[in-house]
Protein backbone atom coordinates (compact mmCIF):
# COMPACT_ATOMS: atom_id res chain seq x y z
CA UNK A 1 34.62 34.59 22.92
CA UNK A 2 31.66 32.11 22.26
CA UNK A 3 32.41 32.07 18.68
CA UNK A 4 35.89 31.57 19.22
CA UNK A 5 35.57 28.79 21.31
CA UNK A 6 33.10 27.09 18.74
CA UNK A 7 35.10 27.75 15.76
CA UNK A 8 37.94 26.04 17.45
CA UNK A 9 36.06 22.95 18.59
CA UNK A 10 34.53 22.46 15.29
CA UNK A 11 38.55 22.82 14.12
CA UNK A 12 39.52 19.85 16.33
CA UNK A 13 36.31 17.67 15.62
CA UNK A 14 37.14 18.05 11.00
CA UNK A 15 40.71 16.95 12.46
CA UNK A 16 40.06 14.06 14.44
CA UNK A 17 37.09 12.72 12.12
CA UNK A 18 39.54 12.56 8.85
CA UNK A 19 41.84 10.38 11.09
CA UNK A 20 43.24 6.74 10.72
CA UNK A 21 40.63 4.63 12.27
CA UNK A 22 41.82 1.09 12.62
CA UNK A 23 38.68 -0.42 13.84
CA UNK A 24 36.35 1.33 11.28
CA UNK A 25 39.04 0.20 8.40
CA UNK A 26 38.51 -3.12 10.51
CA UNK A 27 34.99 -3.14 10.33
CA UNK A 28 34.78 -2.77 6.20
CA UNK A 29 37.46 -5.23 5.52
CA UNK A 30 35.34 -7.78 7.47
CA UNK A 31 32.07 -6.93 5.32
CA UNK A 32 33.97 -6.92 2.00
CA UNK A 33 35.57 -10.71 3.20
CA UNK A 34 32.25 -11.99 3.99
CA UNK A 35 30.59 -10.69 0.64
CA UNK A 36 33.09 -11.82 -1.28
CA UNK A 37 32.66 -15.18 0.56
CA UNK A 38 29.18 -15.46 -0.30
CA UNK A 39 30.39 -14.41 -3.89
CA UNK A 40 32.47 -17.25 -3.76
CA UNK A 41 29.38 -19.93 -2.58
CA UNK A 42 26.99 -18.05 -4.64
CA UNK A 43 29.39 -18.84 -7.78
CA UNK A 44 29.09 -22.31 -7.57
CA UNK A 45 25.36 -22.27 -7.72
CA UNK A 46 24.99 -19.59 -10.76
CA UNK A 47 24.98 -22.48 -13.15
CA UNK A 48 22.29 -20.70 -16.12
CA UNK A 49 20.72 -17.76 -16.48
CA UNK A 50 17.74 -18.54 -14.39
CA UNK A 51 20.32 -18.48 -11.17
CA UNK A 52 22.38 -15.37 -13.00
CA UNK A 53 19.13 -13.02 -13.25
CA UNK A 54 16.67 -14.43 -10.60
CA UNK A 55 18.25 -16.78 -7.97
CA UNK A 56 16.22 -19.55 -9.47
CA UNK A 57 13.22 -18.14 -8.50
CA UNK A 58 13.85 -19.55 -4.71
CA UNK A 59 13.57 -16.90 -2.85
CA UNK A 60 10.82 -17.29 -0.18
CA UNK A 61 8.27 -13.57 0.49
CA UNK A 62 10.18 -12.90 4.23
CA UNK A 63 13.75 -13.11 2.30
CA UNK A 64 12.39 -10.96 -0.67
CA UNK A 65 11.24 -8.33 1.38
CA UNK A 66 14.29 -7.99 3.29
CA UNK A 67 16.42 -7.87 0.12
CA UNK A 68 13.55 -5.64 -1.67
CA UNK A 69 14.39 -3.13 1.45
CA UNK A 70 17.88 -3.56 1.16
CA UNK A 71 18.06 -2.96 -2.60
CA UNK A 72 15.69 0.20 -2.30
CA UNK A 73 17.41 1.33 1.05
CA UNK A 74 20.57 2.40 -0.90
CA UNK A 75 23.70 5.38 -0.20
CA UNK A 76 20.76 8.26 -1.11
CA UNK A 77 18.37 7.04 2.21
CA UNK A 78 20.98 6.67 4.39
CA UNK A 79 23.89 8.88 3.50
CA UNK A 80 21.94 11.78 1.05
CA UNK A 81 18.51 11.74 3.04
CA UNK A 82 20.35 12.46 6.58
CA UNK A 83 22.61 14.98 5.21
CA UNK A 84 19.61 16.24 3.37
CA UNK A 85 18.04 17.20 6.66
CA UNK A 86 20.98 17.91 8.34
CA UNK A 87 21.72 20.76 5.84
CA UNK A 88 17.97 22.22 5.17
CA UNK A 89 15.79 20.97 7.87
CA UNK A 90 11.94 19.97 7.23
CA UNK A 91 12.59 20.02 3.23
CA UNK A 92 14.25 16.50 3.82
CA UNK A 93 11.25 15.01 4.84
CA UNK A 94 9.69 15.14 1.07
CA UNK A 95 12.71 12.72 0.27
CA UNK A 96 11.66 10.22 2.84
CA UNK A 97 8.20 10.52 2.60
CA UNK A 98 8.41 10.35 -1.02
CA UNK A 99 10.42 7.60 -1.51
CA UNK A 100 7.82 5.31 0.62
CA UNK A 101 4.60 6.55 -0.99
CA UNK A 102 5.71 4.44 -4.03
CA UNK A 103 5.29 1.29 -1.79
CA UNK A 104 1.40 0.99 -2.43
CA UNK A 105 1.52 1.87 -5.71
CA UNK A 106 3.87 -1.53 -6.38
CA UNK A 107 1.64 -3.68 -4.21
CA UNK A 108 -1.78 -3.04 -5.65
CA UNK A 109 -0.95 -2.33 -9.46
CA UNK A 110 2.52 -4.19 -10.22
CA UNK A 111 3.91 -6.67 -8.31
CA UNK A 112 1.58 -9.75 -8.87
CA UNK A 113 1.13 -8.90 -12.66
CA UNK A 114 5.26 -8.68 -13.22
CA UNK A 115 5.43 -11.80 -12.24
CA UNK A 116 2.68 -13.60 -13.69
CA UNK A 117 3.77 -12.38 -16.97
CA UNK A 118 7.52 -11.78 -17.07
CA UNK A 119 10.71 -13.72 -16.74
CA UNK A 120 13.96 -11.51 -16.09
CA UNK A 121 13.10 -7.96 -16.77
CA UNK A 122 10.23 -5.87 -16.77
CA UNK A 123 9.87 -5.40 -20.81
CA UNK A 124 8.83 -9.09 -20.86
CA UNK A 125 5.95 -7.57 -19.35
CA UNK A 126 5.50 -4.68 -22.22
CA UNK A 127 6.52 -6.94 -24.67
CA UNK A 128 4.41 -10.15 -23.88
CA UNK A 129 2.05 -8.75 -26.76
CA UNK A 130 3.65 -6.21 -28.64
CA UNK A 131 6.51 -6.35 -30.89
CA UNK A 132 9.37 -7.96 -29.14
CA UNK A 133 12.09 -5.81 -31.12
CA UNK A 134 11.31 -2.58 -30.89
CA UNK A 135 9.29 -2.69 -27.32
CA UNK A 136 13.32 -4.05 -26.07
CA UNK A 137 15.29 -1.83 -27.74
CA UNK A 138 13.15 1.32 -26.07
CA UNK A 139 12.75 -0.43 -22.67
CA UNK A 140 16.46 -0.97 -22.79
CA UNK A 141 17.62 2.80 -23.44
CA UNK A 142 15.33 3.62 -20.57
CA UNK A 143 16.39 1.28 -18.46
CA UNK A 144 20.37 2.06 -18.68
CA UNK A 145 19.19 6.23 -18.77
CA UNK A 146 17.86 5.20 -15.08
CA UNK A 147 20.37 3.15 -14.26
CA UNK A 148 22.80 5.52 -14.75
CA UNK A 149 21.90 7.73 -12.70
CA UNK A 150 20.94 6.10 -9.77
CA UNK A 151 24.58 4.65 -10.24
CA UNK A 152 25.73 8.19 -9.80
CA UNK A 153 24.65 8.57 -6.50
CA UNK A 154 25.77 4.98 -5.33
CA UNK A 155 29.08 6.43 -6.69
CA UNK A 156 29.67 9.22 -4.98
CA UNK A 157 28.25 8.13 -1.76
CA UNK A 158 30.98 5.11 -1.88
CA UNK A 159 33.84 7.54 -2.99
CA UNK A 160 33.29 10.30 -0.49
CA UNK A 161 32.96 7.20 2.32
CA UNK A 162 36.46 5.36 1.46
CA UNK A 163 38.37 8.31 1.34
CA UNK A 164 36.92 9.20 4.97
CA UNK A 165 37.98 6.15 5.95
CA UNK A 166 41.26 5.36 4.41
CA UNK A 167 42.43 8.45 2.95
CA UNK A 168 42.24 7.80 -0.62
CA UNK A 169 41.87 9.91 -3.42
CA UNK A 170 38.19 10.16 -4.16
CA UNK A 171 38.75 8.95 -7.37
CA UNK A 172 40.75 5.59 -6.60
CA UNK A 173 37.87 5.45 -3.79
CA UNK A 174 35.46 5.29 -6.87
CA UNK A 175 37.64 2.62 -8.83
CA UNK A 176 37.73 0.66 -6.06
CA UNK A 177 34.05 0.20 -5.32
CA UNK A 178 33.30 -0.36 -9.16
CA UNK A 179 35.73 -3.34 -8.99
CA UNK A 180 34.62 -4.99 -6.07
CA UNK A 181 31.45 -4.94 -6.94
CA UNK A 182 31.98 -6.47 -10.69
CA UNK A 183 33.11 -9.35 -8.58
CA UNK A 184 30.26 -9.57 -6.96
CA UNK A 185 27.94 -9.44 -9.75
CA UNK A 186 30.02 -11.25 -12.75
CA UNK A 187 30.35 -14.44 -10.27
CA UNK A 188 27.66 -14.76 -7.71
CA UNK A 189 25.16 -13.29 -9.86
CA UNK A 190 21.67 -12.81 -7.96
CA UNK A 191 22.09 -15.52 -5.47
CA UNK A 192 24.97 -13.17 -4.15
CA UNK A 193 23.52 -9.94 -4.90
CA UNK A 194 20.48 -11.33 -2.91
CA UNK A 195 22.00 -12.54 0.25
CA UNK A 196 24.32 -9.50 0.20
CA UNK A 197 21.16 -6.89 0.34
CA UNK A 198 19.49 -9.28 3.11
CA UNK A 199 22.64 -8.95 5.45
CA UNK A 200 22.80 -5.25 4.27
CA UNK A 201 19.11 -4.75 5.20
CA UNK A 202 19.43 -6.52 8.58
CA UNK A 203 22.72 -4.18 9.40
CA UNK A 204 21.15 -1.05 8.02
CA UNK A 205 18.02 -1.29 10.07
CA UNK A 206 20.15 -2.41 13.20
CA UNK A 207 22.55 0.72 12.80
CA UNK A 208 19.89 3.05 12.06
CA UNK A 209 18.01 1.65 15.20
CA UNK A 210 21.19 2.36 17.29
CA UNK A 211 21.93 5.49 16.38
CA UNK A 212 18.54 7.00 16.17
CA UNK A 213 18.27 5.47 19.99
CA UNK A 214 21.82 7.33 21.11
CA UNK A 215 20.38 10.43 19.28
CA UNK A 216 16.98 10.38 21.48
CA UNK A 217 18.91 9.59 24.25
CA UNK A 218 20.94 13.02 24.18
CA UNK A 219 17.17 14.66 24.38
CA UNK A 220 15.38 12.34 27.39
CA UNK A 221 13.84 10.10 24.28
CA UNK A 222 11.58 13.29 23.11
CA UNK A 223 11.73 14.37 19.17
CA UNK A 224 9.91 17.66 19.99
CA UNK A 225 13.01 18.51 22.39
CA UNK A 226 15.59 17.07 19.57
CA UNK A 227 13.39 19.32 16.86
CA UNK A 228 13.33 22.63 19.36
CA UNK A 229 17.05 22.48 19.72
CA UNK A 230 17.59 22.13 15.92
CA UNK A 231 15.02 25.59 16.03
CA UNK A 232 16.90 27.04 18.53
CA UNK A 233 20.62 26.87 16.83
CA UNK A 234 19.37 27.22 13.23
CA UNK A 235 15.75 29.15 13.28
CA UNK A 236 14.01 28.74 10.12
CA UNK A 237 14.78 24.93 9.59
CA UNK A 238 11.70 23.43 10.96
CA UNK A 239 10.09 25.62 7.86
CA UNK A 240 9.84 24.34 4.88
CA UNK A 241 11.90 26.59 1.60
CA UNK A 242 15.10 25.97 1.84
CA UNK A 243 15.53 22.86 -0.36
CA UNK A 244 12.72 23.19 -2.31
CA UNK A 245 11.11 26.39 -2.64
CA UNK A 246 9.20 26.36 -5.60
CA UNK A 247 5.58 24.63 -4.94
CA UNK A 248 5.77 23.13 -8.93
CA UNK A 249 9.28 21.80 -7.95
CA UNK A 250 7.81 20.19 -4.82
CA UNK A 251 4.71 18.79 -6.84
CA UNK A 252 7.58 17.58 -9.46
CA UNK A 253 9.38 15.53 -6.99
CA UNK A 254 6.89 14.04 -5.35
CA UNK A 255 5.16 12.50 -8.51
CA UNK A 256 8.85 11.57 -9.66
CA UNK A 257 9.20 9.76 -6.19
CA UNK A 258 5.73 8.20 -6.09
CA UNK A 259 5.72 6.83 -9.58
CA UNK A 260 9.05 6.48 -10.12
CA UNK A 261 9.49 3.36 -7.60
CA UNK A 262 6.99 1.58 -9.61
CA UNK A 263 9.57 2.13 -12.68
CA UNK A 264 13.04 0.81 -11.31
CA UNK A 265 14.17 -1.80 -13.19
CA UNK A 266 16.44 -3.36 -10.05
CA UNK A 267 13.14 -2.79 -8.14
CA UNK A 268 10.96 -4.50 -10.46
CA UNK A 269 13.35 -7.60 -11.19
CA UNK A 270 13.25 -8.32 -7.57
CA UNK A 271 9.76 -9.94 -7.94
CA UNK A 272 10.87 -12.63 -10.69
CA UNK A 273 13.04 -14.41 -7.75
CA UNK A 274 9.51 -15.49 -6.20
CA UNK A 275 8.34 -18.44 -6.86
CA UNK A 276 4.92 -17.30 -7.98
CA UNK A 277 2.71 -13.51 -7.63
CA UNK A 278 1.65 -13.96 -3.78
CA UNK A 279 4.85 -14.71 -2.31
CA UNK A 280 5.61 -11.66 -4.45
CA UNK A 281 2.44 -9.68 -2.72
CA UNK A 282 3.93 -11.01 0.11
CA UNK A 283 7.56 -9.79 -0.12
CA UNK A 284 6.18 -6.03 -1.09
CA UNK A 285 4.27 -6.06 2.29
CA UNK A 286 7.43 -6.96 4.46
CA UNK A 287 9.52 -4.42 2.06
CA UNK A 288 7.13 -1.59 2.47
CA UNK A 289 7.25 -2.10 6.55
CA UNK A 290 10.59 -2.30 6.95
CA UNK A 291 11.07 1.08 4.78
CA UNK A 292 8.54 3.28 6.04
CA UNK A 293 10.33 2.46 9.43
CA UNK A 294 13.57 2.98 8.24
CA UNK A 295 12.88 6.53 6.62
CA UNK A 296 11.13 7.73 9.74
CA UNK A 297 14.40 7.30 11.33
CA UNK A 298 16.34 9.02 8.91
CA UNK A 299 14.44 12.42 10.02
CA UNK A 300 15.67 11.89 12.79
CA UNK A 301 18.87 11.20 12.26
CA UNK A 302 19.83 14.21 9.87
CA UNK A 303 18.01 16.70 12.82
CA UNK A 304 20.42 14.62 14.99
CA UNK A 305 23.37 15.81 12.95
CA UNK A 306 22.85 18.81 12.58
CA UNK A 307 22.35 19.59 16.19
CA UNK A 308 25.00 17.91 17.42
CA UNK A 309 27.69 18.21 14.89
CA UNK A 310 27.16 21.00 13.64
CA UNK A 311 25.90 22.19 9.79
CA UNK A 312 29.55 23.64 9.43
CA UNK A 313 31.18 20.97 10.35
CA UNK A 314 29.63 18.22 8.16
CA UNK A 315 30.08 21.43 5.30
CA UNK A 316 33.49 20.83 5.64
CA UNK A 317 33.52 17.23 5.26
CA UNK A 318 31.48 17.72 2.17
CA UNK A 319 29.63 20.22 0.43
CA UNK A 320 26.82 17.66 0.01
CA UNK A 321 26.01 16.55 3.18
CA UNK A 322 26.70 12.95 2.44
CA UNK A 323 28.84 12.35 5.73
CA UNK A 324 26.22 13.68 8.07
CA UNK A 325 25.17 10.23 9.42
CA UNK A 326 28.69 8.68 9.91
CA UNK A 327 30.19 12.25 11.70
CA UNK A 328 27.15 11.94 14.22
CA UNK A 329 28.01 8.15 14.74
CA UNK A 330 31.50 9.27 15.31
CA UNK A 331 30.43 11.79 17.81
CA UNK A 332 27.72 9.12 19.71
CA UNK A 333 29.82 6.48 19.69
CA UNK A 334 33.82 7.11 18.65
CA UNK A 335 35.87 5.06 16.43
CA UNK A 336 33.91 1.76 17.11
CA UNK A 337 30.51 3.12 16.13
CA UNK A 338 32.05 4.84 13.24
CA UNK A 339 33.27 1.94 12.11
CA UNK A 340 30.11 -0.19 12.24
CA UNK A 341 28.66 2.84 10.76
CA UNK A 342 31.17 3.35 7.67
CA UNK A 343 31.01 -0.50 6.96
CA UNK A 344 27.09 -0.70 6.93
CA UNK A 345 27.22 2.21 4.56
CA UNK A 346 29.62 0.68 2.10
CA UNK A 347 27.43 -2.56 2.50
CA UNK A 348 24.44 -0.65 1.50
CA UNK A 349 26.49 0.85 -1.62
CA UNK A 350 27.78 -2.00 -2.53
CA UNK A 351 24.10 -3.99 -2.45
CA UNK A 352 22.49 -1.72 -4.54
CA UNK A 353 25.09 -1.11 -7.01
CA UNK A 354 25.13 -5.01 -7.89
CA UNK A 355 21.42 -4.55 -8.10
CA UNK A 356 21.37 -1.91 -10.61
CA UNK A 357 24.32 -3.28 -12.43
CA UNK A 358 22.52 -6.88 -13.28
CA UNK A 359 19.36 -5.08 -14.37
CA UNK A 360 21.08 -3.58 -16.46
CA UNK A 361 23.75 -6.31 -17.87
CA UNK A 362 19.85 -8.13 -17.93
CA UNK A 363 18.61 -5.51 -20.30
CA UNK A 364 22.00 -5.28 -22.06
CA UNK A 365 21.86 -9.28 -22.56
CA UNK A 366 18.55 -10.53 -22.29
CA UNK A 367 16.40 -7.97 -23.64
CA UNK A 368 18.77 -6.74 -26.65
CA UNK A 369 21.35 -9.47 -27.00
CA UNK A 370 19.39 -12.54 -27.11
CA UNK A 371 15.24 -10.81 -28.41
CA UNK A 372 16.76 -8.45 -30.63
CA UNK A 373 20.17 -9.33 -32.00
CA UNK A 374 19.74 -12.85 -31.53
CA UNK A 375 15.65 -12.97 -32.11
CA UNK A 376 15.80 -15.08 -28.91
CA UNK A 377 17.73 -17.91 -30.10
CA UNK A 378 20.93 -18.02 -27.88
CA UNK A 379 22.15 -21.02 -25.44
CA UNK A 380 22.69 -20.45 -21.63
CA UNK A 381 26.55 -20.33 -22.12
CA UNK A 382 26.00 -17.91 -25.12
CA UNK A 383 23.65 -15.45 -22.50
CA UNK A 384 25.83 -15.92 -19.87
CA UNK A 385 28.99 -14.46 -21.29
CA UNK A 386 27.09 -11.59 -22.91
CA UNK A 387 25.43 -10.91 -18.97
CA UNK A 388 28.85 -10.84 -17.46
CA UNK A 389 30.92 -8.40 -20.49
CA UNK A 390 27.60 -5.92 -19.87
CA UNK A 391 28.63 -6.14 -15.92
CA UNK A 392 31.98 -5.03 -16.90
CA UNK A 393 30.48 -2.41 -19.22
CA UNK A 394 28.03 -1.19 -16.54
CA UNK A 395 30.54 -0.95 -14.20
CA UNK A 396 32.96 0.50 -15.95
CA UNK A 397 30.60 3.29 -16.56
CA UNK A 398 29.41 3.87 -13.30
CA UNK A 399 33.26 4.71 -12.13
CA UNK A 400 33.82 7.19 -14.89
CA UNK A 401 30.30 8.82 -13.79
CA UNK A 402 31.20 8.74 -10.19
CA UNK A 403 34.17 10.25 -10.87
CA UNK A 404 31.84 13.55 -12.89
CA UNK A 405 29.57 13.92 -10.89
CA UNK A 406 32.14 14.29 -7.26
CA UNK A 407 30.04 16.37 -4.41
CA UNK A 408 26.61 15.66 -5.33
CA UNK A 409 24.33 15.03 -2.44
CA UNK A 410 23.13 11.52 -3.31
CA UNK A 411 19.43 11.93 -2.43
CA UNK A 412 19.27 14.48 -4.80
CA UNK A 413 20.78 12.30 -7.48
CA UNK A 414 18.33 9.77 -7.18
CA UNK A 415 15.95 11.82 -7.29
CA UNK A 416 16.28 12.64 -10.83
CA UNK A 417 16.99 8.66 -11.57
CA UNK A 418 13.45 8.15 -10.15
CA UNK A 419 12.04 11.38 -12.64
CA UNK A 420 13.28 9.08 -15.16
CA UNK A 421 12.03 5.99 -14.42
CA UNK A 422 8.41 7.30 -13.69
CA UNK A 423 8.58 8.76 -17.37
CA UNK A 424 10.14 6.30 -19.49
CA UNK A 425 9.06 2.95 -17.85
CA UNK A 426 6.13 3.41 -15.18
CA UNK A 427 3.28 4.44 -18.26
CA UNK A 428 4.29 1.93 -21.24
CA UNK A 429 4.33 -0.69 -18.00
CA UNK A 430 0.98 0.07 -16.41
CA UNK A 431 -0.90 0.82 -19.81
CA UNK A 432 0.44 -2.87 -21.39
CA UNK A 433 -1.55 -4.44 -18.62
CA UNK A 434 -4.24 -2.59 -18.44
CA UNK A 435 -5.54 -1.09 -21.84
CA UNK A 436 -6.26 -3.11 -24.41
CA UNK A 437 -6.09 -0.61 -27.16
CA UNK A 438 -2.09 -0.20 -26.32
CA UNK A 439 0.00 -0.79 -29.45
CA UNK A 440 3.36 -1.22 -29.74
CA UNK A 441 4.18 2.07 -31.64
CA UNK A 442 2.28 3.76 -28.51
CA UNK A 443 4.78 1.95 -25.80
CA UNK A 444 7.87 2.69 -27.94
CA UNK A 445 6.59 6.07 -28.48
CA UNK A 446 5.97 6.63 -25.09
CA UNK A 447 9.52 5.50 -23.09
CA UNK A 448 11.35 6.97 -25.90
CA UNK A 449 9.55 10.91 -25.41
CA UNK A 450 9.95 9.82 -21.50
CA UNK A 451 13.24 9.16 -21.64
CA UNK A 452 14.35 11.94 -23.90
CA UNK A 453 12.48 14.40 -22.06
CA UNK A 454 13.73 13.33 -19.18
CA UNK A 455 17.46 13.96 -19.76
CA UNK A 456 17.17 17.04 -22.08
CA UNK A 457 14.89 18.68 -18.93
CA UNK A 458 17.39 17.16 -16.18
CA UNK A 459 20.16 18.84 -18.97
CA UNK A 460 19.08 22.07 -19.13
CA UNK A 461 17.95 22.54 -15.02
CA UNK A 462 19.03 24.45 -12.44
CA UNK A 463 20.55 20.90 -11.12
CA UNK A 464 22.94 20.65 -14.79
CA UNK A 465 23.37 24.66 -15.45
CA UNK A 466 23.79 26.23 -12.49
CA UNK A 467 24.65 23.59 -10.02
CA UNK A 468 27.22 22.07 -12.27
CA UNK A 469 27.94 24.07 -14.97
CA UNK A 470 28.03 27.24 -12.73
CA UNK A 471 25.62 29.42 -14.97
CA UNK A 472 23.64 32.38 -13.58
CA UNK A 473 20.55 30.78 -14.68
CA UNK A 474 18.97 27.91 -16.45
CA UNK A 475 16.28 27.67 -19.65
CA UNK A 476 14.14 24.95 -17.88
CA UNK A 477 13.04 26.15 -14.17
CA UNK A 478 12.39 22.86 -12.53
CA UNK A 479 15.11 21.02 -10.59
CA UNK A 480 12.67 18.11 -11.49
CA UNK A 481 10.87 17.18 -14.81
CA UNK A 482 8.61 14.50 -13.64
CA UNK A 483 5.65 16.78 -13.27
CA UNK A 484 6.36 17.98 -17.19
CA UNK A 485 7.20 14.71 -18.12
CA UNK A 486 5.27 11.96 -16.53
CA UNK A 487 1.69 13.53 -18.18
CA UNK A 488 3.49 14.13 -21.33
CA UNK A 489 4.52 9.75 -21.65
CA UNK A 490 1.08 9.38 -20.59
CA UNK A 491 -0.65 11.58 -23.26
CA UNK A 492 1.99 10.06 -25.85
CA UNK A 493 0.99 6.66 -25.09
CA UNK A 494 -2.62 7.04 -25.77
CA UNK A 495 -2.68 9.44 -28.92
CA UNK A 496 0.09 7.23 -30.70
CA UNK A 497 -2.43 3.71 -29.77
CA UNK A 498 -5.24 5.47 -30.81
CA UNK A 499 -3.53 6.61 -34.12
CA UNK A 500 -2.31 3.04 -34.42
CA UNK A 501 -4.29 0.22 -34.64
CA UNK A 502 -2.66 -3.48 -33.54
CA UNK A 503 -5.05 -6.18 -34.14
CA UNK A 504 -2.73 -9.16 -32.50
CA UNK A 505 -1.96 -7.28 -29.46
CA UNK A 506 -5.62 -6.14 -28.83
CA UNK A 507 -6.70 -10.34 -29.46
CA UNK A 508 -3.90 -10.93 -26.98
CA UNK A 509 -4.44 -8.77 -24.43
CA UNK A 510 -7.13 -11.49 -23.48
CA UNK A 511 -4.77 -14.23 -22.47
CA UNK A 512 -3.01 -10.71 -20.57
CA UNK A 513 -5.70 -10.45 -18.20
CA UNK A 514 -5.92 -14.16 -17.27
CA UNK A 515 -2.55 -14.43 -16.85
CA UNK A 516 -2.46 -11.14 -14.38
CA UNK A 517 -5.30 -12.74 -12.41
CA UNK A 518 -4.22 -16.79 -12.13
CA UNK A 519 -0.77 -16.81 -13.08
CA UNK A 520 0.28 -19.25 -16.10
């Protein structure tokens, strides 16, 4: 009779969450008009590249941070993390532990160097004494191989939330998002994308601070109680297995998460709209605060959902899990919490899809268009154009790859974006400010082996075969590469600059270390 009675209330709670919801729909049409309103201000500031890539370099370290937290806070912390736990317990926590432990890794070894020796993307950094060509041109196919999949996870996050709220076909839920935020990016450029992950950071943090306090609140404000319950209705989740079972797969992720931070080219871009390398110290410091609070809450959110919704019913919303956070603001708080919920989601999307978008028209434009095709002799209006048709390509891209990849849970996604980013970009980037035997042949060597592993590992996975492709089994047994692939860029790296020898860039590396220390 018990299970009866459940089965029929968790009938009646799928119905009435799929429903038309006026005030959430209300809710996400108000973000979208005051985005595109900033868009619209932003515009008529974005008069050069300088404004298009890096807001000038204006932005002050408190502003930074906030957009720094909003640009790493993306769908796969709020949306995949939450459903993550809601659907396998204490295995979520290596997600949200993993994607903070990067933090320190920017502050102390990158974040005052990038910007005392770049100007729009990170490969100015590799580059600055190497061969500009060829360094680009390998920087660049990393960069996009990362960018594409962390657009994946953006994608389906946004899809799976539009059609919950208005119905839509995932797919036109997908098309949707892609052109909105082409607006954002081809017009307001940085200045927009900036101000657009601030308000997204404030309203994620505020959200998240709500609901976790209406979750606590259901348990007299004690975790242990919230955690006991979750024990008590689903034994087994408080220990860890079910997500990742395999101790080389958890050793995998966590170097892919650790490193991997320290390789995202939206991440890393972020510090060129400083003004100079401490307000960029500065910005990591209020970034890595406001994260490592806003991932602690995310435990608690996902054992949240799953105690009080229900791991069938947010199942049945998706196989992923993605929904978990907005079905237990639905059941805290009803239509109106949804709503705020829903739209602070999309927000979030939206932010960090125009991040990863313009780092990647900037490698499209700035590293290949104007260094290699051009050999760095294009005008403003020239770059410009070339920036905005790579938006248009990017985005373009991510919709057909949101559309492929439909019931992914989004944490996981990024996940395997941040295996490729600690491959192909973190070693050439650390080793070209810190070696001086590093030769150009050795960087290209190295994010082109990082890169390549990366995918053909990620390809041939339990993630690609089995996951996706529905085989019994899969040739490569990690769900993860990094811990194959991170040593193997490394080891690359130095053999290839030992077998090579680059006068010029070893006399140069010199003015390297200045410039890391005192700035230009």
């Amino acid at each position: 009779m018990n299970h009866l009675l459940s089965n029929l209330l968790l009938a009646i709670d799928i119905s009435n969450f799929g429903r038309f919801n006026p005030l959430a729909i209300a809710f996400f049409i108000f973000f979208v008009a005051t985005s595109l309103g900033i868009t619209f201000w932003a515009a008529k500031l974005t008069k050069n590249t300088s404004h298009f890539y890096t807001a000038g370099g204006e932005i002050s370290g408190f502003q930074n941070g906030l957009a720094l937290a909003g640009d790493f806070m993306s769908a796969a912390s709020f949306l995949g993390i939450a459903g993550l736990v809601a659907l396998n317990g204490f295995d979520g926590l290596i997600y949200s532990i993993g994607f903070l432990v990067g933090w320190p890794i920017v502050m102390f070894l990158i974040a005052e160097p990038l910007r005392n020796l770049g100007k729009y993307t990170f490969a100015d950094v590799i580059a600055y004494r190497l061969q500009q060509k060829p360094v680009r041109i390998a920087a660049a196919i990393g960069t996009l191989a990362v960018i594409s999949f962390y657009l994946i996870a953006q994608m389906v996050g946004a899809g799976e939330l539009i059609k919950l709220l208005f119905g839509f076909d995932y797919e036109l839920a997908v098309v949707i998002v892609g052109c909105v935020m082409m607006a954002y990016v081809i017009f307001g450029g940085m200045i927009a994308t900036t101000w657009v992950q601030i308000i997204k950071a404030v309203l994620l943090l505020g959200g998240t601070i709500l609901l976790t306090v209406l979750v606590l609140a259901q348990f007299n404000f004690n975790p242990m109680a919230l955690f006991a319950a979750a024990a008590d209705k689903y034994p087994g989740v408080l220990a860890p297995g079910k997500q990742v079972s395999d101790p080389l797969d958890a050793i995998s992720l966590g170097m892919s998460l650790m490193f991997g931070t320290a390789g995202l080219p939206h991440i890393l871009m972020r510090f060129y709209t400083v003004p100079d390398a401490k307000t960029a110290r500065i910005s990591v410091t209020y970034a890595t605060a406001l994260i490592g609070l806003f991932y602690l809450l995310t435990f608690i959110l996902g054992f949240g959902a799953m105690v009080l919704v229900g791991q069938d019913a947010i199942k049945q919303i998706g196989t992923g899990g993605n929904m978990a956070a907005p079905m237990l603001a639905d059941f805290l708080g009803g239509d109106a919490f949804l709503g705020f919920i829903a739209a602070v989601s999309f927000a979030t999307i939206l932010a960090v899809v125009a991040g990863l978008t313009l780092s990647g028209a900037a490698a499209l434009s700035h590293d290949l268009w104007v260094n290699v095709v051009r050999s760095g002799h294009a005008n403003e209006s020239e770059q410009l154009k070339v920036a905005r048709g790579a938006t248009m390509l990017l985005g373009l891209i991510a919709i057909v790859l949101g559309i492929l990849f439909k019931g992914q849970n989004v944490a996981y996604m990024v996940g395997l974006a941040f295996a490729i980013a600690a491959s192909a970009n973190f070693p050439a980037l650390l080793l070209s400010m810190l070696w001086r035997r590093f030769t150009t042949s050795g960087a290209v060597a190295s994010m082109l082996v990082g890169t390549i592993c990366a995918l053909v590992l990620i390809y041939f996975s339990p993630t690609i075969q089995v996951t996706i492709l529905k085989h019994a089994t899969a040739p490569f047994p990690l769900k993860n590469p990094g811990l194959i692939t991170i040593p193997l860029a490394f080891i690359v790296a130095i053999v290839v600059s030992l077998l090579t020898k680059e006068q010029q860039a070893q006399e140069k590396f010199t003015e390297v270390e200045n410039r890391i220390h005192i700035g230009s």
